[in-house]
Protein backbone atom coordinates (compact mmCIF):
# COMPACT_ATOMS: atom_id res chain seq x y z
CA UNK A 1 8.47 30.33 0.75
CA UNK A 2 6.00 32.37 1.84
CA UNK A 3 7.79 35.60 0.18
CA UNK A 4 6.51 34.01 -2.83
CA UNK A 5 3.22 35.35 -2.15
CA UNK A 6 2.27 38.14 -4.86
CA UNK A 7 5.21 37.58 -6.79
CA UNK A 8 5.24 36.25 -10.59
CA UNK A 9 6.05 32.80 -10.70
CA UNK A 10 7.46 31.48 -14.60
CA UNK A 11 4.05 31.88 -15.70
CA UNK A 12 2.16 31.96 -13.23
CA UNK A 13 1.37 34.52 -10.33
CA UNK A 14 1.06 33.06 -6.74
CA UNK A 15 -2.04 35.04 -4.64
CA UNK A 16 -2.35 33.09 -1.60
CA UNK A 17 -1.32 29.86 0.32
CA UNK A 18 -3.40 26.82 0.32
CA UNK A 19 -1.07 24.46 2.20
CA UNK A 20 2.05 22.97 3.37
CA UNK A 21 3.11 19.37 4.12
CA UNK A 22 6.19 17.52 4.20
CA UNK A 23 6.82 17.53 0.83
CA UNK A 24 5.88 20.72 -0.51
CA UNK A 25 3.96 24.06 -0.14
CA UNK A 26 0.87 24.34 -2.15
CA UNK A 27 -0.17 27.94 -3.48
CA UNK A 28 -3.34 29.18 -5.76
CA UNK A 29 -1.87 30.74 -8.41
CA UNK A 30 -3.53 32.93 -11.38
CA UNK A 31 -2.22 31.85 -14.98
CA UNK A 32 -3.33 35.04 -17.22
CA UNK A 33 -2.62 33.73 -20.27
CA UNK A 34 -5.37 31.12 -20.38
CA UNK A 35 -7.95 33.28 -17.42
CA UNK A 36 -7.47 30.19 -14.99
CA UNK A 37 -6.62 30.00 -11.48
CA UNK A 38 -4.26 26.60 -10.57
CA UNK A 39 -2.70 24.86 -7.32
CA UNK A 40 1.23 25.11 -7.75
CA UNK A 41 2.63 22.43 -5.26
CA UNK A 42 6.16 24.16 -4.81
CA UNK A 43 8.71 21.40 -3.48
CA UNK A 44 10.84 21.85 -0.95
CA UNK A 45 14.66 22.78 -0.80
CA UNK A 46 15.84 20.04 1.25
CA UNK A 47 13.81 18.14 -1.53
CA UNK A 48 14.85 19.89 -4.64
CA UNK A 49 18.37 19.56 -3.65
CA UNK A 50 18.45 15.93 -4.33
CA UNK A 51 18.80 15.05 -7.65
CA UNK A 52 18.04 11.51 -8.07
CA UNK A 53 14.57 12.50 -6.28
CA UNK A 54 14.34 15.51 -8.71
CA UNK A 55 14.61 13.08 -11.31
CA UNK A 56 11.78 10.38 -10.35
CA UNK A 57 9.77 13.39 -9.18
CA UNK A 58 9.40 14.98 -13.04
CA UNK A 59 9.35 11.18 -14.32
CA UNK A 60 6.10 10.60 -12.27
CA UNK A 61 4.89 13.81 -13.07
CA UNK A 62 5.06 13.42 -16.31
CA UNK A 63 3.48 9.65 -16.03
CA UNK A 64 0.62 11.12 -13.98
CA UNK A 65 -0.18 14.12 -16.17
CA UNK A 66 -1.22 11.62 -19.46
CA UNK A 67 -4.10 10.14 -16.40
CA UNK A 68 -7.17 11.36 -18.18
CA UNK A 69 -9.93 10.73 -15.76
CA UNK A 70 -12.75 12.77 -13.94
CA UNK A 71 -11.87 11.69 -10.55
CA UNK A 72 -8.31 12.40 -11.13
CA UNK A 73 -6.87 15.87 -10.15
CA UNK A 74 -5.41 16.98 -13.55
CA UNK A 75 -1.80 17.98 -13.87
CA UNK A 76 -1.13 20.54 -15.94
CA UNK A 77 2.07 21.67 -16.00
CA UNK A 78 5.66 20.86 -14.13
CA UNK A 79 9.00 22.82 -14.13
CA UNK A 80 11.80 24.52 -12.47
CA UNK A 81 11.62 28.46 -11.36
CA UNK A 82 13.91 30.64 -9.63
CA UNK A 83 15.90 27.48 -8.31
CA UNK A 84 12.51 25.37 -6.93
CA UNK A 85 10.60 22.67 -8.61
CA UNK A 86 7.07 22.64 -8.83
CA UNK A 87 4.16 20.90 -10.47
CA UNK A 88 0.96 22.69 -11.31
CA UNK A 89 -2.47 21.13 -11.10
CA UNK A 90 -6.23 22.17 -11.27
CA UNK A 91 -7.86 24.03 -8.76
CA UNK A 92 -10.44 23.08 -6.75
CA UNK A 93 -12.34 25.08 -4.05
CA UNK A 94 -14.73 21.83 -2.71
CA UNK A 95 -11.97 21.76 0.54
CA UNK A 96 -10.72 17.88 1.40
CA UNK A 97 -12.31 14.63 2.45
CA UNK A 98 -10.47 15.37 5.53
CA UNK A 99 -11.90 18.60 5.87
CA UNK A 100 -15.68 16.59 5.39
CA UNK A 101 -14.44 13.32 7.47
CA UNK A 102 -13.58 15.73 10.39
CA UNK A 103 -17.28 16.80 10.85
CA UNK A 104 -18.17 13.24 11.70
CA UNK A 105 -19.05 9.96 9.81
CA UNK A 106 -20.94 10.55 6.34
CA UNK A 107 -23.97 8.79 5.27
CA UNK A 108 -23.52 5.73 3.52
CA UNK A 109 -24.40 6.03 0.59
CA UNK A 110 -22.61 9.24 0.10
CA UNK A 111 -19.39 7.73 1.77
CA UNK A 112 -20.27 4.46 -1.07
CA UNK A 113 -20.61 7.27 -3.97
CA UNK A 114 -17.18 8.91 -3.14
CA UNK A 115 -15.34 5.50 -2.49
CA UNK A 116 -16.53 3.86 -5.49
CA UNK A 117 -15.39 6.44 -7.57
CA UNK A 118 -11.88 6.97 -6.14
CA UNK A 119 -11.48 2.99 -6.86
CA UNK A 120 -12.37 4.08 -10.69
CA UNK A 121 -9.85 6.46 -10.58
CA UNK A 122 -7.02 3.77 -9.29
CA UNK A 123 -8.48 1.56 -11.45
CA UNK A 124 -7.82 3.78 -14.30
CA UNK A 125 -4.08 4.27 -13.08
CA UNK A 126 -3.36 0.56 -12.06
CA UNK A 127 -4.44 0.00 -15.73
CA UNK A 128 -1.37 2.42 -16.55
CA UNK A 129 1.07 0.97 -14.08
CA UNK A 130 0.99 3.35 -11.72
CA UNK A 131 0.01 2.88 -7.75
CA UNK A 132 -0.76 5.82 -5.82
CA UNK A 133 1.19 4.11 -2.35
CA UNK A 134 -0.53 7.66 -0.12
CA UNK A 135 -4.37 6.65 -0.57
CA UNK A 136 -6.21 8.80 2.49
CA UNK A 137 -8.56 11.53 2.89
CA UNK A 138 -5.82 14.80 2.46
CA UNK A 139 -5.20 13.52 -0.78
CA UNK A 140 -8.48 13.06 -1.94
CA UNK A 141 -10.31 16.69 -3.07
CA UNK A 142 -13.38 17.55 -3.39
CA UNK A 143 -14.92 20.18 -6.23
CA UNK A 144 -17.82 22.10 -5.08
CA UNK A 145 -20.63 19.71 -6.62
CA UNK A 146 -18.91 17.22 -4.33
CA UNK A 147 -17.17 14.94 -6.85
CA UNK A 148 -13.81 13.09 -5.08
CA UNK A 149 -10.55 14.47 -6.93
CA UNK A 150 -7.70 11.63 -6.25
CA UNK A 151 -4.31 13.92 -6.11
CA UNK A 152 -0.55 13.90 -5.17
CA UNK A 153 -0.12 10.43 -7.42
CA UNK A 154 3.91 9.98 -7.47
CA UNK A 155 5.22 11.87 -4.94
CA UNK A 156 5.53 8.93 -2.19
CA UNK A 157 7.15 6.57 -4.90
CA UNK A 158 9.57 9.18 -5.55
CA UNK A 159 10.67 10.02 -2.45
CA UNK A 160 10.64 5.98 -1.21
CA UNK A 161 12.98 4.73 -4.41
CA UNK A 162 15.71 7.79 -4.06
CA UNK A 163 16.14 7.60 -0.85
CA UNK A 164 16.60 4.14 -1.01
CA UNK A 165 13.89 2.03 1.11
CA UNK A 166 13.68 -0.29 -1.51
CA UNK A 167 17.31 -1.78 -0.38
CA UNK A 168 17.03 -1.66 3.06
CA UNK A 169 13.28 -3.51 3.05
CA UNK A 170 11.54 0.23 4.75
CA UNK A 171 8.54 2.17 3.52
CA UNK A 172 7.05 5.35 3.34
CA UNK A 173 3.40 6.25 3.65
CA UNK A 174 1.04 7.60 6.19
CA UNK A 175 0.34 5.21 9.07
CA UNK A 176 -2.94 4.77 9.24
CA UNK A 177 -3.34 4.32 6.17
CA UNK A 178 -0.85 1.80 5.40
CA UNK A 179 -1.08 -1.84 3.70
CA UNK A 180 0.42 -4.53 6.21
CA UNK A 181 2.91 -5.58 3.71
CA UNK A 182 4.01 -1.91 2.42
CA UNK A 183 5.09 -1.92 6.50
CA UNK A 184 7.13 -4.54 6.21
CA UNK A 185 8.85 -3.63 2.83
CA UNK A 186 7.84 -6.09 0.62
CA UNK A 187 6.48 -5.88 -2.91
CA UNK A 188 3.26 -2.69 -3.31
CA UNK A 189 0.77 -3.19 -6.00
CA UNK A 190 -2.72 -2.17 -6.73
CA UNK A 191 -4.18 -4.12 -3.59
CA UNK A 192 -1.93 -2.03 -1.42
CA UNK A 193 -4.02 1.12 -2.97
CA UNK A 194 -7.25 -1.13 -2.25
CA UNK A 195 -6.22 -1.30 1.41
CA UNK A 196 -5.90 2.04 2.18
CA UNK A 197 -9.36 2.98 0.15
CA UNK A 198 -10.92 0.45 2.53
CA UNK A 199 -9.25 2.27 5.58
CA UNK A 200 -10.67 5.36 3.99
CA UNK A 201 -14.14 4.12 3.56
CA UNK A 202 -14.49 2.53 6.97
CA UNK A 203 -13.58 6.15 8.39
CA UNK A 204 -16.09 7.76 6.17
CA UNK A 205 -18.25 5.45 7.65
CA UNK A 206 -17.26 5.11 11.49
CA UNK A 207 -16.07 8.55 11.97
CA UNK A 208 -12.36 7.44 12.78
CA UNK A 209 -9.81 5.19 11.20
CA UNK A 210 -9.84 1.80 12.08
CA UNK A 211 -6.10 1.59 13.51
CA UNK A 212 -5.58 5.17 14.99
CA UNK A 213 -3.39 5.39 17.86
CA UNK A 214 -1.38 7.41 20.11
CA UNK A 215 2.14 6.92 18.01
CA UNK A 216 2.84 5.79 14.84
CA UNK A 217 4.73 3.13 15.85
CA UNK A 218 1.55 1.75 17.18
CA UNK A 219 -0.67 2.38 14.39
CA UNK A 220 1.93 0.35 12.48
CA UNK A 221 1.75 -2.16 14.82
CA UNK A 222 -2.45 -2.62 14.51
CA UNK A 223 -2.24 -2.79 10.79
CA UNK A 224 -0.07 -6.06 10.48
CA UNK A 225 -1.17 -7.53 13.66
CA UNK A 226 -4.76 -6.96 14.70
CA UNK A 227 -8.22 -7.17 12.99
CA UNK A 228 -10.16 -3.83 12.37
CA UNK A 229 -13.18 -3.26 15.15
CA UNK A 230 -16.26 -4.70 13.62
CA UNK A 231 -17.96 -1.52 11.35
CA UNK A 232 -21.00 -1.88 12.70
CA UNK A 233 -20.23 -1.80 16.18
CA UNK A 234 -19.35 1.61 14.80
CA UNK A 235 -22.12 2.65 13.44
CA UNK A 236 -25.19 0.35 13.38
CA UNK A 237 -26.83 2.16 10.46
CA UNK A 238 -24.23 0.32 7.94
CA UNK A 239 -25.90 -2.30 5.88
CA UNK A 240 -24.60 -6.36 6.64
CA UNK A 241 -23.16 -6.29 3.03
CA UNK A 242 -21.55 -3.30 2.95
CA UNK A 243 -19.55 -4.45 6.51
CA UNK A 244 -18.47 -7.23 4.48
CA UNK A 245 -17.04 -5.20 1.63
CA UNK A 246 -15.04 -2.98 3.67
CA UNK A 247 -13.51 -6.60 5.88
CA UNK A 248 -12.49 -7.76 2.17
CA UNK A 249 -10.40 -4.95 1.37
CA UNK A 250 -8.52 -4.34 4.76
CA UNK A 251 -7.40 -8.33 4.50
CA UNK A 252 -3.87 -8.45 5.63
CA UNK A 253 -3.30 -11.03 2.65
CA UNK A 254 -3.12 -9.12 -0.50
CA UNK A 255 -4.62 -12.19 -2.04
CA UNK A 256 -7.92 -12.37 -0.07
CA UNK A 257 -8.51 -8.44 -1.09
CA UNK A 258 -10.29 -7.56 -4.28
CA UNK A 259 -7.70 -8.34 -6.74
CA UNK A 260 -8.70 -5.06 -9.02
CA UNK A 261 -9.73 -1.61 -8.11
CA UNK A 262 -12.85 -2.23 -10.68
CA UNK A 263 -14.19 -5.26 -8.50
CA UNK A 264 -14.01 -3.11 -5.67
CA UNK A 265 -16.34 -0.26 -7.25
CA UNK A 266 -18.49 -2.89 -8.74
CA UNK A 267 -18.92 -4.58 -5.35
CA UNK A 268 -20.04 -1.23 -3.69
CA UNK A 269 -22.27 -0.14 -6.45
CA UNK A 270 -23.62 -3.51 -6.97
CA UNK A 271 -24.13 -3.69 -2.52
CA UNK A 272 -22.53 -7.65 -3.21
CA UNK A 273 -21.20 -8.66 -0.34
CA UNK A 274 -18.34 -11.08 -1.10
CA UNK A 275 -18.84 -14.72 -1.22
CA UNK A 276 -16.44 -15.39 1.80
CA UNK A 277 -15.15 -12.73 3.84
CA UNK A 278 -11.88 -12.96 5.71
CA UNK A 279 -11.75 -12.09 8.94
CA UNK A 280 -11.77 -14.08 12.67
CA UNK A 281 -12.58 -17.58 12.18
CA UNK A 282 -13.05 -20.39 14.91
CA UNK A 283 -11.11 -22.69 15.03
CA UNK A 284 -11.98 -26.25 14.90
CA UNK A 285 -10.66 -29.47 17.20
CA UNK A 286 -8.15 -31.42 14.59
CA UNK A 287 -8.92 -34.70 13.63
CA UNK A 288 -6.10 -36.70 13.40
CA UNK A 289 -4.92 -38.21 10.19
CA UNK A 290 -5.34 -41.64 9.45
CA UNK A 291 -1.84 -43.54 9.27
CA UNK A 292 -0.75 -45.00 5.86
CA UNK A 293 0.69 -48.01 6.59
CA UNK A 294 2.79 -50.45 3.95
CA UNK A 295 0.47 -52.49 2.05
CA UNK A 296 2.07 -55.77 3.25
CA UNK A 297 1.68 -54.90 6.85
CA UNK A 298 -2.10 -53.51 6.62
CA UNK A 299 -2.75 -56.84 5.16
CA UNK A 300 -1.40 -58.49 8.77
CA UNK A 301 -2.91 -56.62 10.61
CA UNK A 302 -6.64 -56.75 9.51
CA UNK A 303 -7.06 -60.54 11.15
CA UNK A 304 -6.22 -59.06 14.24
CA UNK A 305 -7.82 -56.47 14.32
CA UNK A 306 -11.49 -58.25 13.08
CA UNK A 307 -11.08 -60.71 15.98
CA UNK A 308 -11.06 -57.46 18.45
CA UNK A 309 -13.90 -56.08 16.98
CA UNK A 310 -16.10 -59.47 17.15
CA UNK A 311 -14.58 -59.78 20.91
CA UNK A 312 -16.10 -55.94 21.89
CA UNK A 313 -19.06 -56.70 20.03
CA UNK A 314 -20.07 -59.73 22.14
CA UNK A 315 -18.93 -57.56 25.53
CA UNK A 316 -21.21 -55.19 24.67
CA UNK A 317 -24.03 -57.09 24.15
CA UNK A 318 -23.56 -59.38 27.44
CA UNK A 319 -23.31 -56.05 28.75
CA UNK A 320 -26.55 -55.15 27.26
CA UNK A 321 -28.24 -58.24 28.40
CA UNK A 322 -27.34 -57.69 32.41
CA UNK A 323 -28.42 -53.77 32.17
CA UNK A 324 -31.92 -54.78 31.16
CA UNK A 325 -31.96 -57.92 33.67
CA UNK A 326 -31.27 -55.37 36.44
CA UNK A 327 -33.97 -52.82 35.46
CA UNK A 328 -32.02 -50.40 33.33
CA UNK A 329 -29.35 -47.71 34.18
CA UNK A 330 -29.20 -44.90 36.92
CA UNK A 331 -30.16 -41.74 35.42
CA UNK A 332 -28.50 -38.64 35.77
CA UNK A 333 -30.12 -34.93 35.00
CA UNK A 334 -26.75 -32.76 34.45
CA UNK A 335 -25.00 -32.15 31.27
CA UNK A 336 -21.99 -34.50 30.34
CA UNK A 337 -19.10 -33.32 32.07
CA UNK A 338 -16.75 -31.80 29.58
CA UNK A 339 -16.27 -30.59 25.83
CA UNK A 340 -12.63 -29.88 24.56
CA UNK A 341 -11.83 -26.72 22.54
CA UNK A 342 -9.20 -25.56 20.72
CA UNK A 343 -7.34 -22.31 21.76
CA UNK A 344 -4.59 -20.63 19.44
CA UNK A 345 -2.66 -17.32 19.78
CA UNK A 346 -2.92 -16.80 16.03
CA UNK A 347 -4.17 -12.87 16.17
CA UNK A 348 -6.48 -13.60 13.11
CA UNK A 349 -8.29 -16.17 15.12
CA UNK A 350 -10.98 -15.92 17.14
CA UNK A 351 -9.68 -17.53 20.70
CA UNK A 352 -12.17 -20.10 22.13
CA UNK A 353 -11.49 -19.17 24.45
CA UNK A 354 -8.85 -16.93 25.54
CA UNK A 355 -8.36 -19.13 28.76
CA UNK A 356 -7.13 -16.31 31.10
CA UNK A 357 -9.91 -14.11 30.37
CA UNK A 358 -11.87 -17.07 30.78
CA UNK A 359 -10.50 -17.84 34.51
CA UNK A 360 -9.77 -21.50 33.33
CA UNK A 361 -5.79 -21.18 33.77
CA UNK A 362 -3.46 -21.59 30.58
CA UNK A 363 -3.54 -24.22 27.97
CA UNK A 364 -1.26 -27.58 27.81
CA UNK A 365 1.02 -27.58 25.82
CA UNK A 366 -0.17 -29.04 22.87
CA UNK A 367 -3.12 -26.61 22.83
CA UNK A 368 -6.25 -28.26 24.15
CA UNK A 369 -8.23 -27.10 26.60
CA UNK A 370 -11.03 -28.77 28.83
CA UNK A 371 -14.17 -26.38 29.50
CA UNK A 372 -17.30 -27.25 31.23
CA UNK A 373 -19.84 -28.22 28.58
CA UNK A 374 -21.92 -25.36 29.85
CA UNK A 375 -19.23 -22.25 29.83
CA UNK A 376 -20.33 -19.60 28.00
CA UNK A 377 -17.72 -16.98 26.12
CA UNK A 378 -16.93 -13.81 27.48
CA UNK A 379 -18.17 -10.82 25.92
CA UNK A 380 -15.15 -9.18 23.79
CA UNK A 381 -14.79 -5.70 23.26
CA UNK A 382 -15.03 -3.96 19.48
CA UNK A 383 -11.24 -3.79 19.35
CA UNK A 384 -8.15 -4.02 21.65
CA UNK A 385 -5.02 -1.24 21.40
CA UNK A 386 -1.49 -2.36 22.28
């Protein structure tokens, strides 16, 4: 494609090459007739030789172009030329938030400015049923006053329904940047575009993404299974509430997310840390649950069991008498023996404790655990890889 340099293209003439991905080459093009220069995203031929993509492709095109919004890259024009399909949208010379990621973590209230208004511009599309399912920093531009530019809205959806993912329960995206249930195949809404903003911010934030590893497969792997590393471990200049904001929107549940792209803007311009955020939690020792007997038979049983209770209560008061008549109990200095604990291999939880870090041996088999009243927990580390 690359011949297409300097050449007239429909109406359009292509001066230099901006890009390439798997998709498509991206030139700068100059259109005379209206004294603009445009990005032509040029598809490729393995691409534009499949219809049924062909057709979705201009279908979302067309969808994306009527997205009127100032932190939307505008579409202006798509079509078919010298037997290639392209799509033709503003151009911007600002360079990526890739490109600006790539120097290091931002400040945060620049990284807050930029996120808040690419979750206006989902908002504004999630209004108009469409989900952008490729939220991360290459596809977010930048013009040169620094204002985010959301682009390439369409193309993933395309290429995931006609090649048909959708029947054998597979996805496409960029790992990293990936909600845990557009892994897995199931349903992708507006919270899966959430999800990836929140990957986005924390890198804007920490420098890296929160789930980067050496493979895919692994990256994959840390999205449905692990919790992020704690942001601030990160980077300790990143307010308490604005930690919490970022937790909320990389929940693995799409229902403990923000539920709108709106509430997540209004969240990070308002610095309101959500009332509960999800995340590790300890777990607690179960009580058990009182049996429910039949009426009939609680009714026999009650005599019974008020006689035992009058029985222990005279013990314990005999008992009482011969402590004091023998000048009072030995006393002891050291803590009570044991506490019991809970531990669970539920990834979400926090382990109290892990009992082979701890030393302590494994658990029974019903899950308890008995610690010395006085073990402490082991430091953890910010994150763990596979």
């Amino acid at each position: 494609m690359d011949s297409l340099i300097g050449q007239q293209f429909g109406p359009y003439k292509i001066t230099e090459k901006l890009g390439e991905g798997g998709m498509a080459v991206v030139y700068k093009g100059y259109q005379q007739s209206l004294n603009r220069y445009v990005a032509i995203k040029v598809l490729r031929q393995e691409l534009a030789q499949d219809e049924e993509f062909v057709a979705r492709f201009r279908r979302e095109a067309l969808a994306v172009a009527d997205l009127d919004h100032p932190n939307i890259l505008h579409v202006y024009d798509a079509g078919f030329v010298q037997g290639m399909y392209y799509i033709v949208m503003a151009f911007v010379d600002g360079g990526s938030l890739r490109d600006l990621v790539s120097q290091g973590p931002l400040e945060p209230e620049y990284a807050l400015s930029i996120a808040s208004q690419v979750a206006d511009a989902l908002h504004h599309a999630h209004q108009r049923g469409i989900v952008h399912r490729d939220v991360k920093p290459n596809n977010i531009l930048l013009s040169r006053d620094g204002r985010p530019l959301l682009s390439d809205f369409g193309i993933a959806k395309a290429l995931h329904e006609s090649t048909g993912l959708t029947r054998t329960g597979m996805s496409i995206g960029t790992p990293e940047y990936m909600a845990p249930e557009q892994i897995q195949g199931q349903k992708v809404d507006a919270r899966t575009d959430i999800y990836a903003l929140g990957i986005v911010l924390y890198e804007m934030l920490a420098g890296w993404a929160p789930f980067s590893s050496t493979t895919p497969v692994a990256a994959l792997y840390k999205q449905v299974n692990e919790p992020p590393p704690p942001l601030r471990q990160a980077n300790i200049s990143i307010p308490a509430w604005m930690e919490a904001v970022v937790a909320k929107a990389l929940a693995k549940s799409p229902l403990d997310r923000y539920q709108q792209a709106s509430d997540f803007a209004e969240a990070l311009r308002q610095r309101q840390a959500p009332a509960r955020t999800p995340g590790p939690t300890r777990i607690a020792t179960p009580a058990k649950m009182p049996r429910v007997e039949p009426e009939g038979k609680g009714r026999r049983k009650a005599i019974p069991v008020l006689i035992a209770g009058i029985v222990l209560l005279l013990l314990a008061l005999v008992a009482v008498v011969v402590i004091l008549l023998s000048g009072g109990p030995e006393v002891t200095t050291g803590p009570t023996p044991f506490v019991t604990v809970v531990v669970t291999r539920d990834p979400n939880a926090l382990l109290i404790p892990e009992a082979p870090e701890a030393g302590l041996g494994a658990a029974g088999a019903d899950g308890m655990l008995t610690l010395p009243r006085d073990w402490t927990e082991p430091a953890t580390g910010a994150g763990s890889g596979l």
